[in-house]
Protein backbone atom coordinates (compact mmCIF):
# COMPACT_ATOMS: atom_id res chain seq x y z
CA UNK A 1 98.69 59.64 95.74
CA UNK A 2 95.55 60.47 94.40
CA UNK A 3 94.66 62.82 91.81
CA UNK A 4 92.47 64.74 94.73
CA UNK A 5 94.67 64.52 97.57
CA UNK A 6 97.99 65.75 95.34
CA UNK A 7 96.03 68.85 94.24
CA UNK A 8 94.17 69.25 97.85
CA UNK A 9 97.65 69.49 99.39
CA UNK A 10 98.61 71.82 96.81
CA UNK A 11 96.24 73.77 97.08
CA UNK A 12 96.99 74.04 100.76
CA UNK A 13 100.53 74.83 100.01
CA UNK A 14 99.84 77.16 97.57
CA UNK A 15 97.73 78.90 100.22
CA UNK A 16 100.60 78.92 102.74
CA UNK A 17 102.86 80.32 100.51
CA UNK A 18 100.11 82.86 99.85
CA UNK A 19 100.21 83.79 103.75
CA UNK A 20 103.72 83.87 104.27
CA UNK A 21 104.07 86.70 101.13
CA UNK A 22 101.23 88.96 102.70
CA UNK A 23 103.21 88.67 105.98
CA UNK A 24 106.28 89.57 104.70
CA UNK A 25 104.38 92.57 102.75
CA UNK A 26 102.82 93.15 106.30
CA UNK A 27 105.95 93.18 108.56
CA UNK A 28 108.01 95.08 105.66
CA UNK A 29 105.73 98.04 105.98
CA UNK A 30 104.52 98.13 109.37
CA UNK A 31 108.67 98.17 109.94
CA UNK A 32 108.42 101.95 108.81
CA UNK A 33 104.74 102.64 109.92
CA UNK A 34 105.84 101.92 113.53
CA UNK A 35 107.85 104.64 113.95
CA UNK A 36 104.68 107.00 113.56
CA UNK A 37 101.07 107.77 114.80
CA UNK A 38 99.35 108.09 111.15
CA UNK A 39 96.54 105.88 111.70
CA UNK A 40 95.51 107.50 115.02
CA UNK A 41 95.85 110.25 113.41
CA UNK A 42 93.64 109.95 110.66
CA UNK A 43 91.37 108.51 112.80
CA UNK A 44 91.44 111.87 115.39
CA UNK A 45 90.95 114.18 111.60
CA UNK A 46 88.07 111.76 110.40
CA UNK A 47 86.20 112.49 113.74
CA UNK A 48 87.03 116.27 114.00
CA UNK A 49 85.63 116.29 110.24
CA UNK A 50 82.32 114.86 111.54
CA UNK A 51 81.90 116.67 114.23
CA UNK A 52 83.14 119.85 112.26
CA UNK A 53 80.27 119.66 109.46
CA UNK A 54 77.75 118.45 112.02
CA UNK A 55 77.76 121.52 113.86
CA UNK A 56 75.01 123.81 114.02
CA UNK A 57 76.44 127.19 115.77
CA UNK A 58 78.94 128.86 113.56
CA UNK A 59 81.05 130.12 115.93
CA UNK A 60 81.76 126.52 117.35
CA UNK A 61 81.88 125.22 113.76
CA UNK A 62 84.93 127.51 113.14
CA UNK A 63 86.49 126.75 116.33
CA UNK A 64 86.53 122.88 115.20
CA UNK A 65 87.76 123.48 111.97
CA UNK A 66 90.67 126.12 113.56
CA UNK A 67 91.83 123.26 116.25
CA UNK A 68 91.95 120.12 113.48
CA UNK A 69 94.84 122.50 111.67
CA UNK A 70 97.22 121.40 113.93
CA UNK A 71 95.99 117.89 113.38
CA UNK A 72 96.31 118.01 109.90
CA UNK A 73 100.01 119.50 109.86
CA UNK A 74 101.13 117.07 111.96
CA UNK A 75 99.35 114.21 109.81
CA UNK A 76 101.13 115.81 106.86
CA UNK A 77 104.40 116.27 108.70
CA UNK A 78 104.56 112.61 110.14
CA UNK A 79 103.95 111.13 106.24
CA UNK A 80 106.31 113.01 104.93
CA UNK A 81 108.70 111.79 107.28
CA UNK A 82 107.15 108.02 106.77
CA UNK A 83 107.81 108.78 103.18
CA UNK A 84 110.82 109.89 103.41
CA UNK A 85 112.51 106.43 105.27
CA UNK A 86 110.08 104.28 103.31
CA UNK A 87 112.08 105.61 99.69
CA UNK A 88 115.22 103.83 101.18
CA UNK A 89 113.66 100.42 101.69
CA UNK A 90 115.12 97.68 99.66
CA UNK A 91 113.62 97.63 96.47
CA UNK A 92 112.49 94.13 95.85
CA UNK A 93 110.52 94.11 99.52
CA UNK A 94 108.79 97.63 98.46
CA UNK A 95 107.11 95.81 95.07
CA UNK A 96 103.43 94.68 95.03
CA UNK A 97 101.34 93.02 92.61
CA UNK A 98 98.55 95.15 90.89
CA UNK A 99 96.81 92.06 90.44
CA UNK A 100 93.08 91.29 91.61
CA UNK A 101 93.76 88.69 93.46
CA UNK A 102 96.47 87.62 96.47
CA UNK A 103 98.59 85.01 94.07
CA UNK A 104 101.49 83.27 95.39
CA UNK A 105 104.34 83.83 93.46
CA UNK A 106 102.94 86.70 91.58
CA UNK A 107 106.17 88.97 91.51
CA UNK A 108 108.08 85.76 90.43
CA UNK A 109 105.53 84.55 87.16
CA UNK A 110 103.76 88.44 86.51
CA UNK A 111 107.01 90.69 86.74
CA UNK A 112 105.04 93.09 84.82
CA UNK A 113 102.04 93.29 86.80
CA UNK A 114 103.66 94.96 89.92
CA UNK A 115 104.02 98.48 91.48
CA UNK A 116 106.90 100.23 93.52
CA UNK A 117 105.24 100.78 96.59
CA UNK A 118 108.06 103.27 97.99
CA UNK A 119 107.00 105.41 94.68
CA UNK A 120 103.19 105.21 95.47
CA UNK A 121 103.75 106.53 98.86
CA UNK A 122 105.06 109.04 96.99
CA UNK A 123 101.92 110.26 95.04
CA UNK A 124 100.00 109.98 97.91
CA UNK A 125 102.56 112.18 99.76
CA UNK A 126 102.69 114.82 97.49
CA UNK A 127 98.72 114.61 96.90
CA UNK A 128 97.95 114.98 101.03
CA UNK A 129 100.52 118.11 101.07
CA UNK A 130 99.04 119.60 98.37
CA UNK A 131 95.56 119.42 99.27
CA UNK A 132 96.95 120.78 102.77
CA UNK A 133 98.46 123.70 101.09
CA UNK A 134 95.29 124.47 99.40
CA UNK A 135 96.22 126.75 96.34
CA UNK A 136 92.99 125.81 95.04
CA UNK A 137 91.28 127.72 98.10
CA UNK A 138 89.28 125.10 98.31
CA UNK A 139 86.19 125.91 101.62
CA UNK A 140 87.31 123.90 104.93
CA UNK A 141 84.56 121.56 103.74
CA UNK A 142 85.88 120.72 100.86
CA UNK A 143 89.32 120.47 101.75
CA UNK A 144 88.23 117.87 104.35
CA UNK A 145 86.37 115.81 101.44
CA UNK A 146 89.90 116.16 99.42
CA UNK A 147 91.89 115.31 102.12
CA UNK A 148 89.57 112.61 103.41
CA UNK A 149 90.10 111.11 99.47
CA UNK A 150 93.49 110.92 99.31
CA UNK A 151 94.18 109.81 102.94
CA UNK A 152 91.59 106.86 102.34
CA UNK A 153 92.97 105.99 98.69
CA UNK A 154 96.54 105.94 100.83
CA UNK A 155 95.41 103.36 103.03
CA UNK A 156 93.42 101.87 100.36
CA UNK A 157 97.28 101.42 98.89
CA UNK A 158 98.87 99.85 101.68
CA UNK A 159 96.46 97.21 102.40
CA UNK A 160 96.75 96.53 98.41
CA UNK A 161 100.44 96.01 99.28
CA UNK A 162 99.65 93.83 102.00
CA UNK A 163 96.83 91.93 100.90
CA UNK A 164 95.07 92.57 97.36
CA UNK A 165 93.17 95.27 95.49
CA UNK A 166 89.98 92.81 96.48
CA UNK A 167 90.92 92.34 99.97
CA UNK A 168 91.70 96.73 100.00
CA UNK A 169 88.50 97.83 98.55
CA UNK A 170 86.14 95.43 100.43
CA UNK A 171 88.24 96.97 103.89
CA UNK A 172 87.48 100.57 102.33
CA UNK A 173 83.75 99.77 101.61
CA UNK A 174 83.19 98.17 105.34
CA UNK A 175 85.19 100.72 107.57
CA UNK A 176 84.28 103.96 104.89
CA UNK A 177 81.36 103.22 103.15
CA UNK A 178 82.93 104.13 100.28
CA UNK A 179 83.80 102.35 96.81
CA UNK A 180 87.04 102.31 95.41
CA UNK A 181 86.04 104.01 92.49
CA UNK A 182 84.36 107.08 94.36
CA UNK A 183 88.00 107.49 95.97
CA UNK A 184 89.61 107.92 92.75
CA UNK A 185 86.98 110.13 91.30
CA UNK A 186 87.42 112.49 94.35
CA UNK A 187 90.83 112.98 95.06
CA UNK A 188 93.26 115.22 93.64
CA UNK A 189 93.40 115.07 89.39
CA UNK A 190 97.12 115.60 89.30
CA UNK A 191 97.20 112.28 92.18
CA UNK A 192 94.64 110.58 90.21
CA UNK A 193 96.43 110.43 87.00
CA UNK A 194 99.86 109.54 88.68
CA UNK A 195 98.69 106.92 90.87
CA UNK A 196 96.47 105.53 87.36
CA UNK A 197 99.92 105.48 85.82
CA UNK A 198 101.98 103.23 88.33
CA UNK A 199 98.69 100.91 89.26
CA UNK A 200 97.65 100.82 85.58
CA UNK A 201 94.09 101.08 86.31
């Protein structure tokens, strides 16, 4: 076998193997995710919040923000009940690699460069409920930008789980406009410096 063709079917097996860990990753967490309506209802919030602080007539503008309460309690309610199940998931499934890149292999050779996922969810849990309880009493609009922050940083986390931190922040940048970097600089400090912590970034 030639020198090309050995590492051209490596290279393809390497790749394979690649695939088959983001599945896993994949199937692991959409196990838990299944059981909920999260992403429609972020999607329901995101849309209320646009419609919210692109009305003119105050009076409307307050009946918006008065409806998406419910939304948002049952958003919080329904991830802290994903949360919940996801903490007793086995932990060697739950771990991720805070690594660029999508590696094969990368829990096996980088031990150290990995995250608990089930204690991520975690952060982001207690960062959503906390915005929600607003001690800060932070105006509706701002409380939507908060919450909008941490709920896109959350998902930003589970398609790092999935995928990669590459393959997460060019999803957030085409479906949010948003950068990676203005997520962390606009979410909660107290979430910011815990999820810095476990993702060492």
């Amino acid at each position: 076998m030639s020198t090309v063709v050995f590492f051209a079917v490596l290279a393809f097996v390497l790749q394979m193997r690649n695939s088959w860990e983001q599945r896993k990753r994949l199937m692991h967490l959409g196990h838990y995710l299944r059981n909920f309506e999260i992403e429609k209802l972020m999607e329901s919030l995101t849309e209320g919040y646009l419609r919210a602080l692109g009305e003119d007539d105050a009076e409307r503008r307050t009946q918006i923000w008065n409806m998406l309460e419910q939304t948002e309690q049952n958003l919080n309610g329904q991830f802290q009940q994903f949360v919940e199940a996801f903490a007793q998931a086995d932990v060697h499934a739950s771990r991720g690699s805070t690594l660029a890149l999508g590696l094969p292999f990368a829990l096996v050779f980088a031990p150290g460069a990995t995250f608990d996922m089930r204690k991520l969810l975690k952060v982001h849990a207690q960062g959503i409920d906390a915005t929600l309880t607003n001690t800060e009493g932070l105006s509706n609009r701002d409380k939507a930008f908060r919450l909008s922050a941490e709920l896109f940083l959350m998902q930003h986390s589970c398609h790092w789980f999935c995928k990669s931190k590459l393959v997460a922040s060019a999803r957030m940048l085409s479906r949010h406009k948003t950068q990676y970097a203005q997520l962390l600089s606009a979410v909660r400090p107290q979430t910011r410096e815990a999820y810095s912590r476990l993702m060492r970034v």
